[in-house]
PDB file of N, CA and C in Angstrom:
ATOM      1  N   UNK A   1       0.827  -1.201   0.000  1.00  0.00           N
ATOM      2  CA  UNK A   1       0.000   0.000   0.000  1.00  0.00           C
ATOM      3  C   UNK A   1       0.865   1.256   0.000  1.00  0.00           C
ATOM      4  N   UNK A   2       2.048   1.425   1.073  1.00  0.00           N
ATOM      5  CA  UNK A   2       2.704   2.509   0.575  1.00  0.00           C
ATOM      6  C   UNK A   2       3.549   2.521  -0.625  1.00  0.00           C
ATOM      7  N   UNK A   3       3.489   1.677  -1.217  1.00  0.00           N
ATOM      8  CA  UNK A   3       4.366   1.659  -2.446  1.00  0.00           C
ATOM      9  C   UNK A   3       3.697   2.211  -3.364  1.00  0.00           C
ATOM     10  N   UNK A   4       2.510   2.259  -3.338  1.00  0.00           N
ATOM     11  CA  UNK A   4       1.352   2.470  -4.399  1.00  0.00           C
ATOM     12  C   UNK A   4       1.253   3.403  -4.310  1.00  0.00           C
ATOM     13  N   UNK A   5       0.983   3.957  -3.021  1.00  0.00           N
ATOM     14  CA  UNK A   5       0.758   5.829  -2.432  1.00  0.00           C
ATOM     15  C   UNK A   5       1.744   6.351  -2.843  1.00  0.00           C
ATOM     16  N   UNK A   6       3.263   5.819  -2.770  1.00  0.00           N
ATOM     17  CA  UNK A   6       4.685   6.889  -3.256  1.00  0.00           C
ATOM     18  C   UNK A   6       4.384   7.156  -4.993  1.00  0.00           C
ATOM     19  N   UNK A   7       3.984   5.978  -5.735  1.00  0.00           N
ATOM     20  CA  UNK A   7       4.406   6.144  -6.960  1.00  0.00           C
ATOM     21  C   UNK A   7       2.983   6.973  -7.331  1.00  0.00           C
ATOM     22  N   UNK A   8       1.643   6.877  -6.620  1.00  0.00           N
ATOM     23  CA  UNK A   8       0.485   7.829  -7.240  1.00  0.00           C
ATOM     24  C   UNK A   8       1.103   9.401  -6.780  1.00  0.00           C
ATOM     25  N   UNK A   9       1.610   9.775  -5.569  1.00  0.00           N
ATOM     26  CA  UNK A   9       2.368  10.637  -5.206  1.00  0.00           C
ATOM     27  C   UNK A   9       2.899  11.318  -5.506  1.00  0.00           C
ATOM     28  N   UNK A  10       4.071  10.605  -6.095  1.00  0.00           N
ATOM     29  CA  UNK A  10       5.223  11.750  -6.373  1.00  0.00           C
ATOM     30  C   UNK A  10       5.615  11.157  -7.738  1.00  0.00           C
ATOM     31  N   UNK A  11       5.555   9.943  -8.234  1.00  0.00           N
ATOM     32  CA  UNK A  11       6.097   9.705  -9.736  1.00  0.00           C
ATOM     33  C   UNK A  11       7.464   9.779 -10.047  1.00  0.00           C
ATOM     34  N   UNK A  12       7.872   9.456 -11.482  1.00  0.00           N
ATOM     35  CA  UNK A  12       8.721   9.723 -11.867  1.00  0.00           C
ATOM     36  C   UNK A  12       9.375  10.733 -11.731  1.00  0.00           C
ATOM     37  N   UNK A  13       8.827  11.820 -11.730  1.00  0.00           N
ATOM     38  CA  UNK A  13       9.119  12.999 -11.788  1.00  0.00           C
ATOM     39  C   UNK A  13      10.075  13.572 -10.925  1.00  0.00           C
ATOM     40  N   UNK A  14      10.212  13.184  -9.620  1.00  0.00           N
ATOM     41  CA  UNK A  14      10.485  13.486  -8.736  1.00  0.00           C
ATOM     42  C   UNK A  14      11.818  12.552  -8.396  1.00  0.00           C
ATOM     43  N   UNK A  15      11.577  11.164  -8.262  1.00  0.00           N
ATOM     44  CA  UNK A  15      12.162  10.023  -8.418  1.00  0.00           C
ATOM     45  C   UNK A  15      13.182   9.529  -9.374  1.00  0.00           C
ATOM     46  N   UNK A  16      13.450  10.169 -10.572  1.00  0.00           N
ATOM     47  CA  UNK A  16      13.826  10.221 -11.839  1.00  0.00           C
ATOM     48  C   UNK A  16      15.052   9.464 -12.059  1.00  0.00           C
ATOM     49  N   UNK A  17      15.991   9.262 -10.580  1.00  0.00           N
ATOM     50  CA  UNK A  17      17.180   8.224 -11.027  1.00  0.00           C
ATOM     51  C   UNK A  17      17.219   6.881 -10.847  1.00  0.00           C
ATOM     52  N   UNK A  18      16.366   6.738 -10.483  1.00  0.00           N
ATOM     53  CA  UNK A  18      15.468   5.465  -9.874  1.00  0.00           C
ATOM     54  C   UNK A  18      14.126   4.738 -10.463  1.00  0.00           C
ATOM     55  N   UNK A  19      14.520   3.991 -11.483  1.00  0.00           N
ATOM     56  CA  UNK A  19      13.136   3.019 -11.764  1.00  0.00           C
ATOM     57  C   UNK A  19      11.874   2.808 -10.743  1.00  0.00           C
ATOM     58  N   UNK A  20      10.884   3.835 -10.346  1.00  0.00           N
ATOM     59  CA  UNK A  20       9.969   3.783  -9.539  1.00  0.00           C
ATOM     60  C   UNK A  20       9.099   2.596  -9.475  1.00  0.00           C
ATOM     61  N   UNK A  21       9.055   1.671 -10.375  1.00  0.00           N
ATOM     62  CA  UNK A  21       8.986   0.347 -10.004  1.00  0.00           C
ATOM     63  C   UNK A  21       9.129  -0.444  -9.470  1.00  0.00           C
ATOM     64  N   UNK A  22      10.764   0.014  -9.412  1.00  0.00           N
ATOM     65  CA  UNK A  22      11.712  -0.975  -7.973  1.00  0.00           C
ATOM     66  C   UNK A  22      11.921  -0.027  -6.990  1.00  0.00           C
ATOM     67  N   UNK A  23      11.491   0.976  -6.684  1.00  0.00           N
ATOM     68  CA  UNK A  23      11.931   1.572  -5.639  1.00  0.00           C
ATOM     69  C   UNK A  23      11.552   0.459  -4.131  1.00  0.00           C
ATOM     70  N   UNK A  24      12.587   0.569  -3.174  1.00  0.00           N
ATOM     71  CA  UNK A  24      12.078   0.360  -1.856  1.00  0.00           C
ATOM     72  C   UNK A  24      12.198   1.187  -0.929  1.00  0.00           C
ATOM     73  N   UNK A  25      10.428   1.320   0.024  1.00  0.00           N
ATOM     74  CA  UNK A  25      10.592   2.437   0.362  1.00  0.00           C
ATOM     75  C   UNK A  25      11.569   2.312   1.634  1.00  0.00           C
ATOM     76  N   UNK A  26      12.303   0.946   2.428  1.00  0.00           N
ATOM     77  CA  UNK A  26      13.044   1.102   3.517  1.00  0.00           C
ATOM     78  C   UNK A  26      14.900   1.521   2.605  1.00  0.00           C
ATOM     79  N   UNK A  27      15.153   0.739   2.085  1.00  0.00           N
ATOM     80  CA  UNK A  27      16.358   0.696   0.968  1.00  0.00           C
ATOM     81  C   UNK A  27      16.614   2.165   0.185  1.00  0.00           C
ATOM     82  N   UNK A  28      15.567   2.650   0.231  1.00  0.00           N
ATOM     83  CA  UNK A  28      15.793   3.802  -0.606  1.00  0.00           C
ATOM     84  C   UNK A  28      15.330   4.974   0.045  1.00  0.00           C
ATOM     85  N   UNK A  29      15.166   4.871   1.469  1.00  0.00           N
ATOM     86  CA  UNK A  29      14.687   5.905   2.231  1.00  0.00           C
ATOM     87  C   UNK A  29      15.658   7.404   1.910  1.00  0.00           C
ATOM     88  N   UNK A  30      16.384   7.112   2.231  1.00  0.00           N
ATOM     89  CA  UNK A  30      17.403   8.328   2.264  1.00  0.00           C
ATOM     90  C   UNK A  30      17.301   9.251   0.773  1.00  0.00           C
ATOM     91  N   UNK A  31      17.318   8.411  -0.047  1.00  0.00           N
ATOM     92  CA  UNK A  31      17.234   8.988  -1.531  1.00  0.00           C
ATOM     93  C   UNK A  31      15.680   9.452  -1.831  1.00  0.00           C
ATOM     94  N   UNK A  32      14.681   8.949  -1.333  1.00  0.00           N
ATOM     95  CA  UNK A  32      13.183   9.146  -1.584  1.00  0.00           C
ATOM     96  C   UNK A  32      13.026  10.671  -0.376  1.00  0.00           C
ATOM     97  N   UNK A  33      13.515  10.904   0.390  1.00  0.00           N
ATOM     98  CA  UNK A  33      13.388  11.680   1.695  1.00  0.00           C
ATOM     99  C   UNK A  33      14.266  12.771   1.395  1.00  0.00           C
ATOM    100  N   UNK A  34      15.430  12.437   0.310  1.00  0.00           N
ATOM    101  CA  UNK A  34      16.053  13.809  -0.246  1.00  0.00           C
ATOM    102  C   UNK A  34      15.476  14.748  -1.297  1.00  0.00           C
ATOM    103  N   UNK A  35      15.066  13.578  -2.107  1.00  0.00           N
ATOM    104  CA  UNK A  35      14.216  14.123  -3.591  1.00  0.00           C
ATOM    105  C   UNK A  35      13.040  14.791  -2.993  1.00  0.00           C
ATOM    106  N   UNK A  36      12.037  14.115  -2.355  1.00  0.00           N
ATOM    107  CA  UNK A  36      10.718  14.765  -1.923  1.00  0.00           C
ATOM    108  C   UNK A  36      10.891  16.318  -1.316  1.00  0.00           C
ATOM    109  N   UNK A  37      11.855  16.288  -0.447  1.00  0.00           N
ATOM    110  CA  UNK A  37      12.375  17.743   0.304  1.00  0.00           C
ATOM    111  C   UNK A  37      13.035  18.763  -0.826  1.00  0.00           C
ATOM    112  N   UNK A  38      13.552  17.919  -1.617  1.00  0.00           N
ATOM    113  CA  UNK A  38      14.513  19.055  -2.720  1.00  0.00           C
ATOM    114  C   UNK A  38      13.312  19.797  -3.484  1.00  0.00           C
ATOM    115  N   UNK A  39      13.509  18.451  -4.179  1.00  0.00           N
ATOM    116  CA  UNK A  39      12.121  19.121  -5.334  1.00  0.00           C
ATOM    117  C   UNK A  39      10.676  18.836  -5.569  1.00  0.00           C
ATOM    118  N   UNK A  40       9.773  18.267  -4.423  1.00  0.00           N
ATOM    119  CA  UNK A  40       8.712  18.233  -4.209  1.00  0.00           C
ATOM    120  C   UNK A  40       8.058  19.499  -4.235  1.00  0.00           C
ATOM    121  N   UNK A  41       6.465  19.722  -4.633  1.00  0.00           N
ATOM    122  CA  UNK A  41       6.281  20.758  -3.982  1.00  0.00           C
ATOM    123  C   UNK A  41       5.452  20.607  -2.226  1.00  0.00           C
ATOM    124  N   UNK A  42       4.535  21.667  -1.968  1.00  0.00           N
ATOM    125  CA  UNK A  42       3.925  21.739  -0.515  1.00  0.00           C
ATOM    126  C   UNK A  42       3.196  19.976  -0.425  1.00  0.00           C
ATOM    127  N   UNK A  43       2.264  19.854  -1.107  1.00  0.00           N
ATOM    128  CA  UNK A  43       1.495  18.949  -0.771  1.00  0.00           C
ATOM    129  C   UNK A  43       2.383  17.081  -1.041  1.00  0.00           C
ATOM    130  N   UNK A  44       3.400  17.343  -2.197  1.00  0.00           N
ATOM    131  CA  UNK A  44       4.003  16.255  -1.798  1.00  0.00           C
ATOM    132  C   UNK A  44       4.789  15.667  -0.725  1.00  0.00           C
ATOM    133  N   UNK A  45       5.659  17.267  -0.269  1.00  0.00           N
ATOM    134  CA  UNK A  45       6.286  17.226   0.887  1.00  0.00           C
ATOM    135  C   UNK A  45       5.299  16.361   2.210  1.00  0.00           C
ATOM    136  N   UNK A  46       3.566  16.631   1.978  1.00  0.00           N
ATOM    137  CA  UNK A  46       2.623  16.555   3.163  1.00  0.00           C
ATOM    138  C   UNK A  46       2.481  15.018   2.964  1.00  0.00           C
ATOM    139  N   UNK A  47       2.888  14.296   1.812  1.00  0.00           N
ATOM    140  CA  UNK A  47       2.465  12.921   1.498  1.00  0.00           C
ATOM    141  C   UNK A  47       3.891  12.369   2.174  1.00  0.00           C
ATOM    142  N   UNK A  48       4.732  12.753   1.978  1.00  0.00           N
ATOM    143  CA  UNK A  48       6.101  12.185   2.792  1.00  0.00           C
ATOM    144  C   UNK A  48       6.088  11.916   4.248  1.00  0.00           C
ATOM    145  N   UNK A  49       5.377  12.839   4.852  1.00  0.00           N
ATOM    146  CA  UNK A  49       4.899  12.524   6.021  1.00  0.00           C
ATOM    147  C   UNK A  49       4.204  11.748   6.311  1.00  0.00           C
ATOM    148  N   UNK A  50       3.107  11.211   5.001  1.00  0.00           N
ATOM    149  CA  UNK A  50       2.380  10.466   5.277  1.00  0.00           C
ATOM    150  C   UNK A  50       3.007   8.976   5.091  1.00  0.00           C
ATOM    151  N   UNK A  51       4.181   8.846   4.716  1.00  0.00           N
ATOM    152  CA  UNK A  51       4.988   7.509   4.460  1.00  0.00           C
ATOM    153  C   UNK A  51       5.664   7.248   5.679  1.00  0.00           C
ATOM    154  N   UNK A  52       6.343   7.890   6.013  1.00  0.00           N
ATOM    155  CA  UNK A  52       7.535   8.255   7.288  1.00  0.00           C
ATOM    156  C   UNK A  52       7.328   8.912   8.347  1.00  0.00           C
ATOM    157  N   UNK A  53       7.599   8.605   9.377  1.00  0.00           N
ATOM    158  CA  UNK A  53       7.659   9.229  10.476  1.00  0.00           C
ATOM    159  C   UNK A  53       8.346  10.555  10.406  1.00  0.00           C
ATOM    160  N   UNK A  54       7.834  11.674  11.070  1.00  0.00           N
ATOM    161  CA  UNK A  54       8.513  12.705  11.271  1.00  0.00           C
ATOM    162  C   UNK A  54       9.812  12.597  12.097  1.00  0.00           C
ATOM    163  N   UNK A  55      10.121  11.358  12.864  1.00  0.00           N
ATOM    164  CA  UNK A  55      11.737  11.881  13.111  1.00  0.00           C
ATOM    165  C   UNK A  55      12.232  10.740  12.263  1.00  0.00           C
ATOM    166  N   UNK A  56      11.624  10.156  11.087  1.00  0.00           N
ATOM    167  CA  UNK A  56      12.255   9.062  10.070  1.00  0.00           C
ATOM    168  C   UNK A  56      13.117  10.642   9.409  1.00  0.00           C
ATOM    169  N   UNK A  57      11.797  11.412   8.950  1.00  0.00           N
ATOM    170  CA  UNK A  57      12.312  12.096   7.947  1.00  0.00           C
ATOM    171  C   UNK A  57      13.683  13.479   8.547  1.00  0.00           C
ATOM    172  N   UNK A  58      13.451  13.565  10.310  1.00  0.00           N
ATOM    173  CA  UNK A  58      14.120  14.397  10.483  1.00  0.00           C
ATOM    174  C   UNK A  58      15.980  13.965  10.393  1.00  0.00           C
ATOM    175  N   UNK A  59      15.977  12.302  10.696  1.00  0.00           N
ATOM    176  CA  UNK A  59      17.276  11.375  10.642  1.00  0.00           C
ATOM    177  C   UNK A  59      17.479  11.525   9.917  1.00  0.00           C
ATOM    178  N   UNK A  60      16.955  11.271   8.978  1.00  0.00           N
ATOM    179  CA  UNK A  60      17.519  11.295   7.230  1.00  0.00           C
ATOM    180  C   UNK A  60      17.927  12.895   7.061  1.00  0.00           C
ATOM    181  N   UNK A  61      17.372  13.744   7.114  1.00  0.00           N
ATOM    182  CA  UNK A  61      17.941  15.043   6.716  1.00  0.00           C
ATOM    183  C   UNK A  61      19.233  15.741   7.448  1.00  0.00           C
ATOM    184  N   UNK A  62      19.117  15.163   8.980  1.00  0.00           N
ATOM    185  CA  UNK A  62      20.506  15.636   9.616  1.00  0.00           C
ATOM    186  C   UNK A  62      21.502  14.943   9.864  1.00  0.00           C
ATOM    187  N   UNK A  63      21.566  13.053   9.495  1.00  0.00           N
ATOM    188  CA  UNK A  63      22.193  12.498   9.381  1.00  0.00           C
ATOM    189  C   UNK A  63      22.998  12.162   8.247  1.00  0.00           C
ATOM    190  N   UNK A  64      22.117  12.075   7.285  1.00  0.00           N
ATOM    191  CA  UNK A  64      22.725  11.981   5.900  1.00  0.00           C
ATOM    192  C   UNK A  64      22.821  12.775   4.938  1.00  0.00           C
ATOM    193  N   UNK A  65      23.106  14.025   5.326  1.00  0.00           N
ATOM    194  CA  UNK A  65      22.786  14.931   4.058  1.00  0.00           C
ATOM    195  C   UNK A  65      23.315  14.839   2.992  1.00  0.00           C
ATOM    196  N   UNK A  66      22.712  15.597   1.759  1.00  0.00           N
ATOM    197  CA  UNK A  66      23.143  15.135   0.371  1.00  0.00           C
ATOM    198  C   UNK A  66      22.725  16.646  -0.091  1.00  0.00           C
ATOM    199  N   UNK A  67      23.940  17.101  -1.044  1.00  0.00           N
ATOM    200  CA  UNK A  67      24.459  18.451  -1.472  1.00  0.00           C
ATOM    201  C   UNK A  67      23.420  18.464  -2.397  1.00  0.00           C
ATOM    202  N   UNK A  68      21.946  18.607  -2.844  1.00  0.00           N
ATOM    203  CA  UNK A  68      21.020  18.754  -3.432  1.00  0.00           C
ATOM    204  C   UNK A  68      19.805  19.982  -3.785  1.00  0.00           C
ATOM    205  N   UNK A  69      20.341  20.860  -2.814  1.00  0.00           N
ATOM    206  CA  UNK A  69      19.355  21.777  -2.597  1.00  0.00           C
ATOM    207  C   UNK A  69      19.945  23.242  -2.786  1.00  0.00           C
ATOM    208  N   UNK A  70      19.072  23.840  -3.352  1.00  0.00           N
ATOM    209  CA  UNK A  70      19.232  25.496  -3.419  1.00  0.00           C
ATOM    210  C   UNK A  70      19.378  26.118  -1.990  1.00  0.00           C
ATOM    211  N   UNK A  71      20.074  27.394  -1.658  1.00  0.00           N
ATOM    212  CA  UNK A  71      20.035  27.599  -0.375  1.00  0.00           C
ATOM    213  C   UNK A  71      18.860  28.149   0.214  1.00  0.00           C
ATOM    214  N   UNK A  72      18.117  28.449  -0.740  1.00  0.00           N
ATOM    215  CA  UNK A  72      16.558  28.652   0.152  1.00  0.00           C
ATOM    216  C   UNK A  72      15.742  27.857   0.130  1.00  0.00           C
ATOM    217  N   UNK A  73      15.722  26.387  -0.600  1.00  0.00           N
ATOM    218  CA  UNK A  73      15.365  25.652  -0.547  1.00  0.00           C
ATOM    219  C   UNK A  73      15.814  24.634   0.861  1.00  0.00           C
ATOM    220  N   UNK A  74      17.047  24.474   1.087  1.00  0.00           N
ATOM    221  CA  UNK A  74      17.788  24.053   2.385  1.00  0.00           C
ATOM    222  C   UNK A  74      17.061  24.997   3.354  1.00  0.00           C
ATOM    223  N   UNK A  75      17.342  26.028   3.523  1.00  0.00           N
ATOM    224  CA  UNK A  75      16.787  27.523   4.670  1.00  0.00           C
ATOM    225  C   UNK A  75      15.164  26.877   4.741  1.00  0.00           C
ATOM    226  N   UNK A  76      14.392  27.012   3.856  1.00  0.00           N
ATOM    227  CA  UNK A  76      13.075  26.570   4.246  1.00  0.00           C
ATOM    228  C   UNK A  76      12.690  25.108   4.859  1.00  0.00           C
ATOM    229  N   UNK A  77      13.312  24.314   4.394  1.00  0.00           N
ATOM    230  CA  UNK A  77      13.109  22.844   4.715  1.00  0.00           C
ATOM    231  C   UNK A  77      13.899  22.683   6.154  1.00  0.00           C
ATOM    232  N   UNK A  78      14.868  23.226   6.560  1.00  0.00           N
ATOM    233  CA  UNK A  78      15.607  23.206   7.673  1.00  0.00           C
ATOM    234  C   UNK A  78      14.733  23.862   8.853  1.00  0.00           C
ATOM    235  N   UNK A  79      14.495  25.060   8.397  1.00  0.00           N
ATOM    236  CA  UNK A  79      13.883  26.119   9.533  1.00  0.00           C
ATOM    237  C   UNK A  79      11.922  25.808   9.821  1.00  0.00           C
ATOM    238  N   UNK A  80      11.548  25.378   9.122  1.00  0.00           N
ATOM    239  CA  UNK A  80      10.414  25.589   8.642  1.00  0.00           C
ATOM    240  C   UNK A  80       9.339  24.198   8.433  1.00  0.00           C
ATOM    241  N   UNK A  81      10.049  23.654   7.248  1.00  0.00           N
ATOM    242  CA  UNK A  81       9.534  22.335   7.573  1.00  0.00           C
ATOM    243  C   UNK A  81       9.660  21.588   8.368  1.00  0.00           C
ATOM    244  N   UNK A  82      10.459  21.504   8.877  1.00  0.00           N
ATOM    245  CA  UNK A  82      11.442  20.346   9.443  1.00  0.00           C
ATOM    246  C   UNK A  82      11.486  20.834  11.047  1.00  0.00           C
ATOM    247  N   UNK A  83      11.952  22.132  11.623  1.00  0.00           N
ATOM    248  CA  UNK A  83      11.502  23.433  12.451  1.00  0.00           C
ATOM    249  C   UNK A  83      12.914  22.487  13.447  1.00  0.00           C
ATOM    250  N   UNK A  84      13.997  23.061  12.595  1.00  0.00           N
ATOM    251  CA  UNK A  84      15.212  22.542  12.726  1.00  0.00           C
ATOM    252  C   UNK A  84      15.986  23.769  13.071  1.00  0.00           C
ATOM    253  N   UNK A  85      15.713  25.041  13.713  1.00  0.00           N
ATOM    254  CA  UNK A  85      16.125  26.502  13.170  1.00  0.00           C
ATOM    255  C   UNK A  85      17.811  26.295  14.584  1.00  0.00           C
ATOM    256  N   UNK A  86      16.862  25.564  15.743  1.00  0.00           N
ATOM    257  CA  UNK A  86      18.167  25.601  16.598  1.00  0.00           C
ATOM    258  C   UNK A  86      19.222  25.242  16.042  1.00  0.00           C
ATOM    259  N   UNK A  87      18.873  23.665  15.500  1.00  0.00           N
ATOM    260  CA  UNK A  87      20.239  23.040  15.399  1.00  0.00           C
ATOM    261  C   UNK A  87      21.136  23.603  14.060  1.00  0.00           C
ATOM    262  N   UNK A  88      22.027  23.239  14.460  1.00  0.00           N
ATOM    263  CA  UNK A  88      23.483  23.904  13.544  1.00  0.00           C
ATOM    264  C   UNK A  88      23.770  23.046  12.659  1.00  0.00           C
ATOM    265  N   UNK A  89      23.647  23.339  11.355  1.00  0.00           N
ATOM    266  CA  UNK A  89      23.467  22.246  10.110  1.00  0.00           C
ATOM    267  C   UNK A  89      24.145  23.024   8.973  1.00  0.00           C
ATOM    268  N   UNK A  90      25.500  22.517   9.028  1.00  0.00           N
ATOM    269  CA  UNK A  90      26.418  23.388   7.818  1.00  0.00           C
ATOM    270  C   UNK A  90      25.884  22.953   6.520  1.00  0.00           C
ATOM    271  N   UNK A  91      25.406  24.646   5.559  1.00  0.00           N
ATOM    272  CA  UNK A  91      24.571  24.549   4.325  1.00  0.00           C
ATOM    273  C   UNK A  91      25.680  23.961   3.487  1.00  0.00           C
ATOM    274  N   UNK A  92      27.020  23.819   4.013  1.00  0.00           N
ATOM    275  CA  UNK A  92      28.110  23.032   2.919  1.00  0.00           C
ATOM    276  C   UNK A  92      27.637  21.560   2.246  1.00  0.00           C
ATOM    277  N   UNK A  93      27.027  21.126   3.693  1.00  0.00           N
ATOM    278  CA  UNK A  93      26.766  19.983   3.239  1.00  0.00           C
ATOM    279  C   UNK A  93      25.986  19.264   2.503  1.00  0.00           C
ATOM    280  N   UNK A  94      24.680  20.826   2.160  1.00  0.00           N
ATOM    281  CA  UNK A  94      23.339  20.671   2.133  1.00  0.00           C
ATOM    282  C   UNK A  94      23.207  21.397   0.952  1.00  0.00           C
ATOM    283  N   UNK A  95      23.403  22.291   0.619  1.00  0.00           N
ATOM    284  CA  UNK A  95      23.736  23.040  -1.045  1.00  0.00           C
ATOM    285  C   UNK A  95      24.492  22.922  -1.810  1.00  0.00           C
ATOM    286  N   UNK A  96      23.964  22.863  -2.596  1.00  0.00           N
ATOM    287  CA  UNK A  96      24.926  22.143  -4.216  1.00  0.00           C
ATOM    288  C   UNK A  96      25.392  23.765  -4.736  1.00  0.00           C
ATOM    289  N   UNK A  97      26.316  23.274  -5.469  1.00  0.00           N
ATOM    290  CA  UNK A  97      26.976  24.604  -5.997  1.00  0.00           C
ATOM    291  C   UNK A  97      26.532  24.767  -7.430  1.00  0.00           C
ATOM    292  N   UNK A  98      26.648  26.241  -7.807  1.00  0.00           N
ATOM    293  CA  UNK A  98      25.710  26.704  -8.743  1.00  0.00           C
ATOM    294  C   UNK A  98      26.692  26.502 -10.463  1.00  0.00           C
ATOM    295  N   UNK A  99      27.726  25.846 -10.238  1.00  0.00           N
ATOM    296  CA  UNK A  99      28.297  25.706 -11.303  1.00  0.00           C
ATOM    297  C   UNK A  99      28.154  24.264 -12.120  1.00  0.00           C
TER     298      UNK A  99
END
């Protein structure tokens, strides 16, 4: 059932390096929990929640980060979504460079 919900969800689109066919959602957490935050918009972001636990998705973002995100895209998802504003989370790790 959540496999069905990710791919009516968010699709290819979102998912794009990854045959959404085979995705798994424990195996591929980290990569499904980066994409949705990067380039999801509001309401997909709200379906991610609906897959994962909110401190699934908060582990994955401060444990594993992945250089994917614009810096206001990082700034919003850090401060806001996520309501991460205390903790200290170098955007090095978290913004991709514009070249």
């Amino acid at each position: 059932m959540r496999k069905n919900f990710l791919k009516a969800n968010f699709g290819q689109g979102i998912l794009w390096s990854k045959d959404i066919k085979n995705i798994d959602l424990e195996g591929d957490k980290i990569y499904i929990i980066h994409q949705v935050l990067s380039y999801g918009k509001i309401n997909q972001i709200k379906y991610l929640f609906k897959i994962y636990k909110p401190r699934e998705i908060i582990d994955v973002f401060v444990n594993h980060p992945k250089r994917i995100y614009s810096p206001a895209v990082f700034n919003f998802i850090k401060n806001f979504i996520l309501n991460l504003k205390e903790k200290d989370l170098s955007a090095n790790k978290y913004v991709k460079t514009s070249f």
